[in-house]
PDB file of N, CA and C in Angstrom:
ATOM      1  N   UNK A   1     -13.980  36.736  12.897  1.00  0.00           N
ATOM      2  CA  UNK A   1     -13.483  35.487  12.342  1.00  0.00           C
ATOM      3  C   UNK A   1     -11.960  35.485  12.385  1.00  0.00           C
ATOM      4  N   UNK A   2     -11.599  34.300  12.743  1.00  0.00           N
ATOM      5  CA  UNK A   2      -9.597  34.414  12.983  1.00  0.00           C
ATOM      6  C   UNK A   2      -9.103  33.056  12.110  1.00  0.00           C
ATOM      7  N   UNK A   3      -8.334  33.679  11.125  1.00  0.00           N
ATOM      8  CA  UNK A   3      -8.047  32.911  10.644  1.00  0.00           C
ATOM      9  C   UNK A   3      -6.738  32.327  10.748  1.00  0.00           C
ATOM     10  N   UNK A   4      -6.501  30.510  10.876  1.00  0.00           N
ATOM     11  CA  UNK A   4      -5.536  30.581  11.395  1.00  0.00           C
ATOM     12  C   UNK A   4      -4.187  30.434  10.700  1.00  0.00           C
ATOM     13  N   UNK A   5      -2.757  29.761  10.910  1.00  0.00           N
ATOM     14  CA  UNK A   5      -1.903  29.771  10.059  1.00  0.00           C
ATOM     15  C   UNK A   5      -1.939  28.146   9.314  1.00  0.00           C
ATOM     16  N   UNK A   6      -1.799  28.134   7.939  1.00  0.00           N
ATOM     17  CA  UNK A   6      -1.489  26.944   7.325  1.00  0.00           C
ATOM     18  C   UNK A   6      -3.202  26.618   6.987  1.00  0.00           C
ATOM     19  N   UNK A   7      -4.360  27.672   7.318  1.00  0.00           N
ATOM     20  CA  UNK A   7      -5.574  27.424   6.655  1.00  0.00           C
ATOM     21  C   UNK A   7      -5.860  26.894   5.608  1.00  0.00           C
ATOM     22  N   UNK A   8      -6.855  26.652   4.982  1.00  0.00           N
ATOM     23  CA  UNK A   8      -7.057  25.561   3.649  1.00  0.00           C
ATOM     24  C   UNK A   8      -7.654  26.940   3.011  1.00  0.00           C
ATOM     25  N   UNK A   9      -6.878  27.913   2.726  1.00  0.00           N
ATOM     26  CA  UNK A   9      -7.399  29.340   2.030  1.00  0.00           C
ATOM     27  C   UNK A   9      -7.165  29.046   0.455  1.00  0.00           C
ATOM     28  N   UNK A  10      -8.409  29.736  -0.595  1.00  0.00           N
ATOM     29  CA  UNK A  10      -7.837  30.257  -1.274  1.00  0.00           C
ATOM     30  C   UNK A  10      -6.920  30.850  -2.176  1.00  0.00           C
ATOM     31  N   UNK A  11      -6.168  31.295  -3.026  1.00  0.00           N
ATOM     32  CA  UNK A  11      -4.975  32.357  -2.943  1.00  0.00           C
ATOM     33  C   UNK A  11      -5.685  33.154  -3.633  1.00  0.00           C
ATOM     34  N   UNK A  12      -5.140  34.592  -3.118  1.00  0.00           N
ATOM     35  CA  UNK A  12      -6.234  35.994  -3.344  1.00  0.00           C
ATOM     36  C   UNK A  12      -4.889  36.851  -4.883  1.00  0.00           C
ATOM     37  N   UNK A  13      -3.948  36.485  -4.967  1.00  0.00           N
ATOM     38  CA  UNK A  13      -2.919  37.301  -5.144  1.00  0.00           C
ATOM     39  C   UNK A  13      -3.318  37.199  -6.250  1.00  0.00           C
ATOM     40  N   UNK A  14      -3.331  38.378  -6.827  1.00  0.00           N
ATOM     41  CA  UNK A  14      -4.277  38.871  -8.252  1.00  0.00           C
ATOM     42  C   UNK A  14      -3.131  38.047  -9.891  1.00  0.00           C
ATOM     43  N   UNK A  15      -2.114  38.095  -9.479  1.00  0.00           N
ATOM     44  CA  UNK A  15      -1.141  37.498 -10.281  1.00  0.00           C
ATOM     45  C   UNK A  15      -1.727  36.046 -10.456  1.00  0.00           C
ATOM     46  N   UNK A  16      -2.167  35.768  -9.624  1.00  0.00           N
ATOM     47  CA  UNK A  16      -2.461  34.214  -9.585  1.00  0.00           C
ATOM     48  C   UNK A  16      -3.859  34.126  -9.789  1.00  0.00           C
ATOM     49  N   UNK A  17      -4.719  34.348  -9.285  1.00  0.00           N
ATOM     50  CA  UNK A  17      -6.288  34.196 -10.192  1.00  0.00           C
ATOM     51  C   UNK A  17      -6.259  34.724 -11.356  1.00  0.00           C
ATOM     52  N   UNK A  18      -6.019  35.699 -11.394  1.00  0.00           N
ATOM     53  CA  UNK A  18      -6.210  36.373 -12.648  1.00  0.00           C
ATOM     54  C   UNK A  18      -5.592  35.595 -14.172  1.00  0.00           C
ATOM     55  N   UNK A  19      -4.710  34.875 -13.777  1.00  0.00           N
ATOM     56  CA  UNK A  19      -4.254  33.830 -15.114  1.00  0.00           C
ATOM     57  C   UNK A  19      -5.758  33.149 -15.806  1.00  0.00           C
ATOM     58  N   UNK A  20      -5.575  32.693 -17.044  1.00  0.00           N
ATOM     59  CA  UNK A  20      -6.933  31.942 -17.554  1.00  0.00           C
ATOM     60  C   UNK A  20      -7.144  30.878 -17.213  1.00  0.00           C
ATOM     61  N   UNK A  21      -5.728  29.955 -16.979  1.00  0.00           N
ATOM     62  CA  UNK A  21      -5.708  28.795 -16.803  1.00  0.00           C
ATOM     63  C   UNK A  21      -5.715  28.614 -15.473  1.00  0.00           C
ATOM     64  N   UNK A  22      -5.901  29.568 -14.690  1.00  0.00           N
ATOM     65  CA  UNK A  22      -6.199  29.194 -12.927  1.00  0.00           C
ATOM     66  C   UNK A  22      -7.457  28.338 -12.740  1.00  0.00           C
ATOM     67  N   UNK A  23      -7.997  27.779 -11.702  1.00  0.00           N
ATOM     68  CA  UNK A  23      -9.128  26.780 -11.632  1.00  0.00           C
ATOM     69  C   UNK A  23      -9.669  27.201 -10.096  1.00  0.00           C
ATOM     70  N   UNK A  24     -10.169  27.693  -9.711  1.00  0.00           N
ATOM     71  CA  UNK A  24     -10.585  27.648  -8.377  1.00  0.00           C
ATOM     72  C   UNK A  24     -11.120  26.228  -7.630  1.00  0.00           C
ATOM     73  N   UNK A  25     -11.808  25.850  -8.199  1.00  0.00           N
ATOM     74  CA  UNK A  25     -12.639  24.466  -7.943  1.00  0.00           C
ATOM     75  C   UNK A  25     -11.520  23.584  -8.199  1.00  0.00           C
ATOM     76  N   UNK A  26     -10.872  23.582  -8.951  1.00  0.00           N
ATOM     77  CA  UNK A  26      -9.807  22.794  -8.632  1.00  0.00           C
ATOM     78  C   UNK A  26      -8.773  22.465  -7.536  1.00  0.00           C
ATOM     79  N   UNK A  27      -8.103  23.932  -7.551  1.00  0.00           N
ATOM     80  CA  UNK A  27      -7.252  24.452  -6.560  1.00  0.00           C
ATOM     81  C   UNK A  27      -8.150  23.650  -5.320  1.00  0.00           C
ATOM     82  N   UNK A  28      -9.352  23.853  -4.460  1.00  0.00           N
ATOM     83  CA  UNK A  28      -9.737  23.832  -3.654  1.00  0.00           C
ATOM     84  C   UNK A  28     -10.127  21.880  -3.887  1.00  0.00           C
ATOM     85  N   UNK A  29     -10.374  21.064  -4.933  1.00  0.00           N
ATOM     86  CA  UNK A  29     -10.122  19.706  -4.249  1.00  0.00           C
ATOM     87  C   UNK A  29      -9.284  19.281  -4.226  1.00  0.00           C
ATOM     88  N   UNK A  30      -7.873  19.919  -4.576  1.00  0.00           N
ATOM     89  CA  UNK A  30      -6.288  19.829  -4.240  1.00  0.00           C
ATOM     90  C   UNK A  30      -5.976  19.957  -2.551  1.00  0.00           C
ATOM     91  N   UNK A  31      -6.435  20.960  -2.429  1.00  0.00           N
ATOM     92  CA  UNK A  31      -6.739  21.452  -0.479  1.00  0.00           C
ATOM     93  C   UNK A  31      -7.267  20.675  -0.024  1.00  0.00           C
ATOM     94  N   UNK A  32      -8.274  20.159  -0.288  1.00  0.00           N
ATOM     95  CA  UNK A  32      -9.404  19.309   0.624  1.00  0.00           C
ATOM     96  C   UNK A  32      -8.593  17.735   0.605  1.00  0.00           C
ATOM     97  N   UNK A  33      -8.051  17.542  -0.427  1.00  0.00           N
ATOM     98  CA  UNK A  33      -7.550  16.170  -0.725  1.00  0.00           C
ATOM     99  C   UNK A  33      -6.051  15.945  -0.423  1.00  0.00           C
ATOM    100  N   UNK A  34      -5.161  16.771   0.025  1.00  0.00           N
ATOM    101  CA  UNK A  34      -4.174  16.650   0.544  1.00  0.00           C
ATOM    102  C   UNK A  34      -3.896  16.909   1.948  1.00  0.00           C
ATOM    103  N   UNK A  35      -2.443  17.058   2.039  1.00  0.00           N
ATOM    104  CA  UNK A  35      -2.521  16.448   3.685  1.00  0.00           C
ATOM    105  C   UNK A  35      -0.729  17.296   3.976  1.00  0.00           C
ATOM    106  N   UNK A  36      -0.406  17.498   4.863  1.00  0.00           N
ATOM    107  CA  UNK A  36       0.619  18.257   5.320  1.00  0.00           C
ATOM    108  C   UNK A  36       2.309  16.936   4.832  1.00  0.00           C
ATOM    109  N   UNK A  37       2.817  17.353   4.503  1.00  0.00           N
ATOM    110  CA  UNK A  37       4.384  16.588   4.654  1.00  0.00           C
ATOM    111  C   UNK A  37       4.482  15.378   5.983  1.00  0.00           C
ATOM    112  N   UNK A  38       4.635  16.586   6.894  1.00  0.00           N
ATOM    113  CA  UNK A  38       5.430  16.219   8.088  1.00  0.00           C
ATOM    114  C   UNK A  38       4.291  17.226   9.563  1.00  0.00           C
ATOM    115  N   UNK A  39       4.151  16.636  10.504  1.00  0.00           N
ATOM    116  CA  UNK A  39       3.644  18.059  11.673  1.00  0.00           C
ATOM    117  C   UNK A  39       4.215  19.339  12.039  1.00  0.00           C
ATOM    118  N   UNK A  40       5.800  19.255  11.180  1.00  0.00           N
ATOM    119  CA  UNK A  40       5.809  20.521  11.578  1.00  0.00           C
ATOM    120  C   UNK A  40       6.029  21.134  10.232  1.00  0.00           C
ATOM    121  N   UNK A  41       5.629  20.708   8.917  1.00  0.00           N
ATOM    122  CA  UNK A  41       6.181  20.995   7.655  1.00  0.00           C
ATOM    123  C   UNK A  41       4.965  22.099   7.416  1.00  0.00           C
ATOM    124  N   UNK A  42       4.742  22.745   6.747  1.00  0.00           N
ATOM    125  CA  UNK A  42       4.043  24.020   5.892  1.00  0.00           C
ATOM    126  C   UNK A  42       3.190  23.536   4.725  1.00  0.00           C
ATOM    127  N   UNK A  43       4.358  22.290   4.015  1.00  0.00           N
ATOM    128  CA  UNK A  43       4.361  21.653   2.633  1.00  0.00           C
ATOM    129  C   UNK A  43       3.313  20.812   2.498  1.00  0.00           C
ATOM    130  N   UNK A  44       2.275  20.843   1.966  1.00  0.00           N
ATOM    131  CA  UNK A  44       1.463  19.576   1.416  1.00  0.00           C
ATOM    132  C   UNK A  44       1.480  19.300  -0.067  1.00  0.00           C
ATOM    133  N   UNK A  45       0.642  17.847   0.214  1.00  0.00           N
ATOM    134  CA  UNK A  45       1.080  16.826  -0.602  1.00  0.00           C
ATOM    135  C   UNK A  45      -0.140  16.166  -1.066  1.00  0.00           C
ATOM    136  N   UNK A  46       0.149  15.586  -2.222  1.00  0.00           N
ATOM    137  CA  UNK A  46      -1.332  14.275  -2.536  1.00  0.00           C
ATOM    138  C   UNK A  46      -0.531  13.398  -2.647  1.00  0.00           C
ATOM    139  N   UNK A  47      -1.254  12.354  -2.680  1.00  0.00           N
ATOM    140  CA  UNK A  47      -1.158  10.726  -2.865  1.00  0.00           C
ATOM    141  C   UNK A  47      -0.869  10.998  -4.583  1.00  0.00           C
ATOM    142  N   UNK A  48      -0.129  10.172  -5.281  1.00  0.00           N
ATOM    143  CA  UNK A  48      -0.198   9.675  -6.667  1.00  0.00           C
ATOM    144  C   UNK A  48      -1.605   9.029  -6.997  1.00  0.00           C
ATOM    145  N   UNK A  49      -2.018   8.318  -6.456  1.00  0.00           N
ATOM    146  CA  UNK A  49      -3.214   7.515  -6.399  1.00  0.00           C
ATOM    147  C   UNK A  49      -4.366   8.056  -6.578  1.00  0.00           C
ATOM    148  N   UNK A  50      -4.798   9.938  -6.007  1.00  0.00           N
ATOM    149  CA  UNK A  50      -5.488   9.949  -5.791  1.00  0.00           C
ATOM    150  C   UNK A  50      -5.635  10.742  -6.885  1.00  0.00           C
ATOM    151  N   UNK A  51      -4.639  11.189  -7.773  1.00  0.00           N
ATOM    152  CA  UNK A  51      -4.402  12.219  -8.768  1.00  0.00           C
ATOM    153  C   UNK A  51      -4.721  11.511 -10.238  1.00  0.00           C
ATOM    154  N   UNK A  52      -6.056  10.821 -10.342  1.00  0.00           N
ATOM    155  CA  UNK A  52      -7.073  10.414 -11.645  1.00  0.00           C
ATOM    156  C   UNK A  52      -7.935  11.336 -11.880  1.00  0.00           C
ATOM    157  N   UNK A  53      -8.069  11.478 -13.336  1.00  0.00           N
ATOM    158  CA  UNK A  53      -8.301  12.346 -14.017  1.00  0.00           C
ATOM    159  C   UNK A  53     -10.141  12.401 -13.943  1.00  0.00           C
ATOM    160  N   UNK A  54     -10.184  10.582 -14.256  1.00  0.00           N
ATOM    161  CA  UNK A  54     -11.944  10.404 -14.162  1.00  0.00           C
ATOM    162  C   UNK A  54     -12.654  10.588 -12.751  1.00  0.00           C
ATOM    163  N   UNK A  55     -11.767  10.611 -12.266  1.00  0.00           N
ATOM    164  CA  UNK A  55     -12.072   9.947 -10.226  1.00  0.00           C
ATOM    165  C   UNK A  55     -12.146  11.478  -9.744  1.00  0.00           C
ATOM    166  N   UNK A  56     -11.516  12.518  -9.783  1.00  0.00           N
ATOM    167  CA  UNK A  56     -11.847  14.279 -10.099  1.00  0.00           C
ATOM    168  C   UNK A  56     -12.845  14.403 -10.816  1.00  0.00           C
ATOM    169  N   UNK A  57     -13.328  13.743 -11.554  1.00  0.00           N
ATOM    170  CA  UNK A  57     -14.203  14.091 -12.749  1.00  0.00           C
ATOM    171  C   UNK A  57     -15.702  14.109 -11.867  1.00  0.00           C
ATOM    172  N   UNK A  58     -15.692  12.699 -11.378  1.00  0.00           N
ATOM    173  CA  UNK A  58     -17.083  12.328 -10.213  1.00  0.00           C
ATOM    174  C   UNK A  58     -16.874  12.848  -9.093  1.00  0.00           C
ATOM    175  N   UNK A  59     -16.308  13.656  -8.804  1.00  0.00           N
ATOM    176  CA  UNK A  59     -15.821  14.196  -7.469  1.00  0.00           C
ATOM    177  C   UNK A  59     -16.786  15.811  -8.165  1.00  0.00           C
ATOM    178  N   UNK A  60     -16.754  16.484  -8.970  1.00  0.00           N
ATOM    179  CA  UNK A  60     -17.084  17.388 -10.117  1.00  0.00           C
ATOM    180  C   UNK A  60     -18.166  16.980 -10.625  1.00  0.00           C
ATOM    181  N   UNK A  61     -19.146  16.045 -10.460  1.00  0.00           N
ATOM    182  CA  UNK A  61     -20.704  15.688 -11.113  1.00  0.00           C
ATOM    183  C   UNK A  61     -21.705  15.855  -9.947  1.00  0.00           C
ATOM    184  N   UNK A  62     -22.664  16.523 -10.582  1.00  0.00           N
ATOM    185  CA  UNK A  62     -23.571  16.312  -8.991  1.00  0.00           C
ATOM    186  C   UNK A  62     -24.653  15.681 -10.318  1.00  0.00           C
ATOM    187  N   UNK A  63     -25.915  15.199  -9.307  1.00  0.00           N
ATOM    188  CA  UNK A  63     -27.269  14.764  -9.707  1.00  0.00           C
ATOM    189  C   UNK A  63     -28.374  15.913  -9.250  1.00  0.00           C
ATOM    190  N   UNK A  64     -29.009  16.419 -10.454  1.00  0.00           N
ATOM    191  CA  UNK A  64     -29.923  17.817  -9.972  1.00  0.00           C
ATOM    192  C   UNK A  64     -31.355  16.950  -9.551  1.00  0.00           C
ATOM    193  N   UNK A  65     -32.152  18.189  -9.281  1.00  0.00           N
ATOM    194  CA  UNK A  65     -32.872  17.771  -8.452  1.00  0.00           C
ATOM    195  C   UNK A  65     -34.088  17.219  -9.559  1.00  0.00           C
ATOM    196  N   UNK A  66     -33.970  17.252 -10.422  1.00  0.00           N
ATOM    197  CA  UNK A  66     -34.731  16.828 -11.940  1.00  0.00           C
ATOM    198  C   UNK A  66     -34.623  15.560 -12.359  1.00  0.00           C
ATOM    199  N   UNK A  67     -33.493  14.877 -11.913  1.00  0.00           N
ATOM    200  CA  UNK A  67     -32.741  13.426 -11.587  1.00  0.00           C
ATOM    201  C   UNK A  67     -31.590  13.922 -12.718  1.00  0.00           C
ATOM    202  N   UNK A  68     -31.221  14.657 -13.372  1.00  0.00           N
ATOM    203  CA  UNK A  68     -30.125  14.914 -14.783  1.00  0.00           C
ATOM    204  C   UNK A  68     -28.650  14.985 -13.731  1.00  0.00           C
ATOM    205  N   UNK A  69     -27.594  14.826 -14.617  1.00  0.00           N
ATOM    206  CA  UNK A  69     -26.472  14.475 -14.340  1.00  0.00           C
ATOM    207  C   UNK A  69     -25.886  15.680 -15.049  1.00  0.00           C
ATOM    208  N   UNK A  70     -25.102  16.501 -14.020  1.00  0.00           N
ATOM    209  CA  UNK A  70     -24.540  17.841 -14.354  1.00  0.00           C
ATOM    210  C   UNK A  70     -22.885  17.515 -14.445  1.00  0.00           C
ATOM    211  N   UNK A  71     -22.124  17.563 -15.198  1.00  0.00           N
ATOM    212  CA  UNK A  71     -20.915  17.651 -14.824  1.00  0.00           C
ATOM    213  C   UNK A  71     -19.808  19.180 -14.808  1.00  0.00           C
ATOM    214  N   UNK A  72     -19.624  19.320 -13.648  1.00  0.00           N
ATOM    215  CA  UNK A  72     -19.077  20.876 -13.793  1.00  0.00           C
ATOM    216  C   UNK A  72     -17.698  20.852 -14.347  1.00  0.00           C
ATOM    217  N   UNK A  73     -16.999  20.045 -14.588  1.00  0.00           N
ATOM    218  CA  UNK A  73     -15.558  19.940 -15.550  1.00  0.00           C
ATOM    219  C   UNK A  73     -15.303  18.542 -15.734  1.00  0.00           C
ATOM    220  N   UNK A  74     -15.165  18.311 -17.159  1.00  0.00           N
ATOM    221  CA  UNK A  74     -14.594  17.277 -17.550  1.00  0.00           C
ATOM    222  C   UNK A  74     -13.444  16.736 -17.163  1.00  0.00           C
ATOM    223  N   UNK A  75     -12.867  15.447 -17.846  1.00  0.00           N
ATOM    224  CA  UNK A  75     -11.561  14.758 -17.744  1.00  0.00           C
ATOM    225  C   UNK A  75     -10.362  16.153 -18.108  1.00  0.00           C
ATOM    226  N   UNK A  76     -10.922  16.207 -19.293  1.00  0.00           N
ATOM    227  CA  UNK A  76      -9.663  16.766 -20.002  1.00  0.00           C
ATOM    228  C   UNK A  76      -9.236  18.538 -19.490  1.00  0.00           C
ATOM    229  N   UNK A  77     -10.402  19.222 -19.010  1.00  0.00           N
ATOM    230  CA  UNK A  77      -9.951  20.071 -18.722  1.00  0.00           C
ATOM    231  C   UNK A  77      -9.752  19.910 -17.073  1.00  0.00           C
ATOM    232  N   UNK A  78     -10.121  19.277 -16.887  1.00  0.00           N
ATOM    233  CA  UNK A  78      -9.021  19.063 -15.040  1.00  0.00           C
ATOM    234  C   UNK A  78      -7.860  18.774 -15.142  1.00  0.00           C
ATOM    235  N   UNK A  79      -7.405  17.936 -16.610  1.00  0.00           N
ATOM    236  CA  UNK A  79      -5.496  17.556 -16.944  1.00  0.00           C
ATOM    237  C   UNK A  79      -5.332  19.325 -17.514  1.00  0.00           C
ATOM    238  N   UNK A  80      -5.838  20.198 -18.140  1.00  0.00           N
ATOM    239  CA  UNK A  80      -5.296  21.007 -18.365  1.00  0.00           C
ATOM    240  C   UNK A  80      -4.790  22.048 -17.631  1.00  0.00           C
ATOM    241  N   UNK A  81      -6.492  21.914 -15.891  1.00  0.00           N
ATOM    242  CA  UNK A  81      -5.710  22.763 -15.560  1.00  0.00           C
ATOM    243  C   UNK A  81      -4.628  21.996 -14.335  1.00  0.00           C
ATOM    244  N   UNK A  82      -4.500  21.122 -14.323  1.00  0.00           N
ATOM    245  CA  UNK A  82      -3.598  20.422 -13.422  1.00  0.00           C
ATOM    246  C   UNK A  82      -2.568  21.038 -14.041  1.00  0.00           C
ATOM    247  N   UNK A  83      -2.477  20.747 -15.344  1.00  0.00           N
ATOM    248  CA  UNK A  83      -0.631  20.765 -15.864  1.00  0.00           C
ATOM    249  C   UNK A  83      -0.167  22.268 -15.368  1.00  0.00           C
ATOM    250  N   UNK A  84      -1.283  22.909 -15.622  1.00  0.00           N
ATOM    251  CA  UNK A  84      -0.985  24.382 -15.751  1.00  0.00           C
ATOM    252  C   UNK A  84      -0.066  24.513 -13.975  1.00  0.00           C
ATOM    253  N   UNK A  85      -0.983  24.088 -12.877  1.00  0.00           N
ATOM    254  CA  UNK A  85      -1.067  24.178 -11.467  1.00  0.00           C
ATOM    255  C   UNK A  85       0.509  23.655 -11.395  1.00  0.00           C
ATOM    256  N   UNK A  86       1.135  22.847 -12.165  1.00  0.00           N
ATOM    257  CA  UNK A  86       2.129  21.792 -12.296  1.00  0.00           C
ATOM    258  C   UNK A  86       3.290  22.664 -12.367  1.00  0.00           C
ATOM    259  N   UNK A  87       3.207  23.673 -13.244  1.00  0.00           N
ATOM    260  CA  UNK A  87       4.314  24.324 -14.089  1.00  0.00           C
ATOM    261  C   UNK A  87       4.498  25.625 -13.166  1.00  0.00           C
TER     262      UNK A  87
END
């Protein structure tokens, strides 16, 4: 497997998961939902627009196979760990 440069990875660096307030599932619809600066920039970015608290929230609900409505993180702790991601 080759992985390439500017991949939609993870971060492995133990300083950084290891915090409480890290989010993996978060981190990763931050990746999926943003988009590079510029073509030759490194830097990505989100939209303002796309950065709602409830609109993450349903992005974070699935429907089980029972028909029940699971939500894997609320409103409020996706603003918490945003702020955290922020600082």
């Amino acid at each position: 497997m080759e992985i390439k440069k500017n991949s939609r990875q993870m971060p492995s660096a133990s300083m950084i998961v290891r915090e409480k307030d890290y989010c993996d599932l978060l981190y990763a619809w931050l990746q999926c939902n943003s988009e590079r600066e510029s073509v030759v920039s490194t830097r990505r970015r989100i939209e303002k627009k796309k950065v709602k608290w409830a609109a993450i929230e349903r992005d974070f609900t699935r429907t089980l196979s029972d028909g029940s409505v699971e939500k894997v993180m609320s409103r409020k702790t996706i603003a918490k760990y945003f702020t955290h991601l922020m600082n």
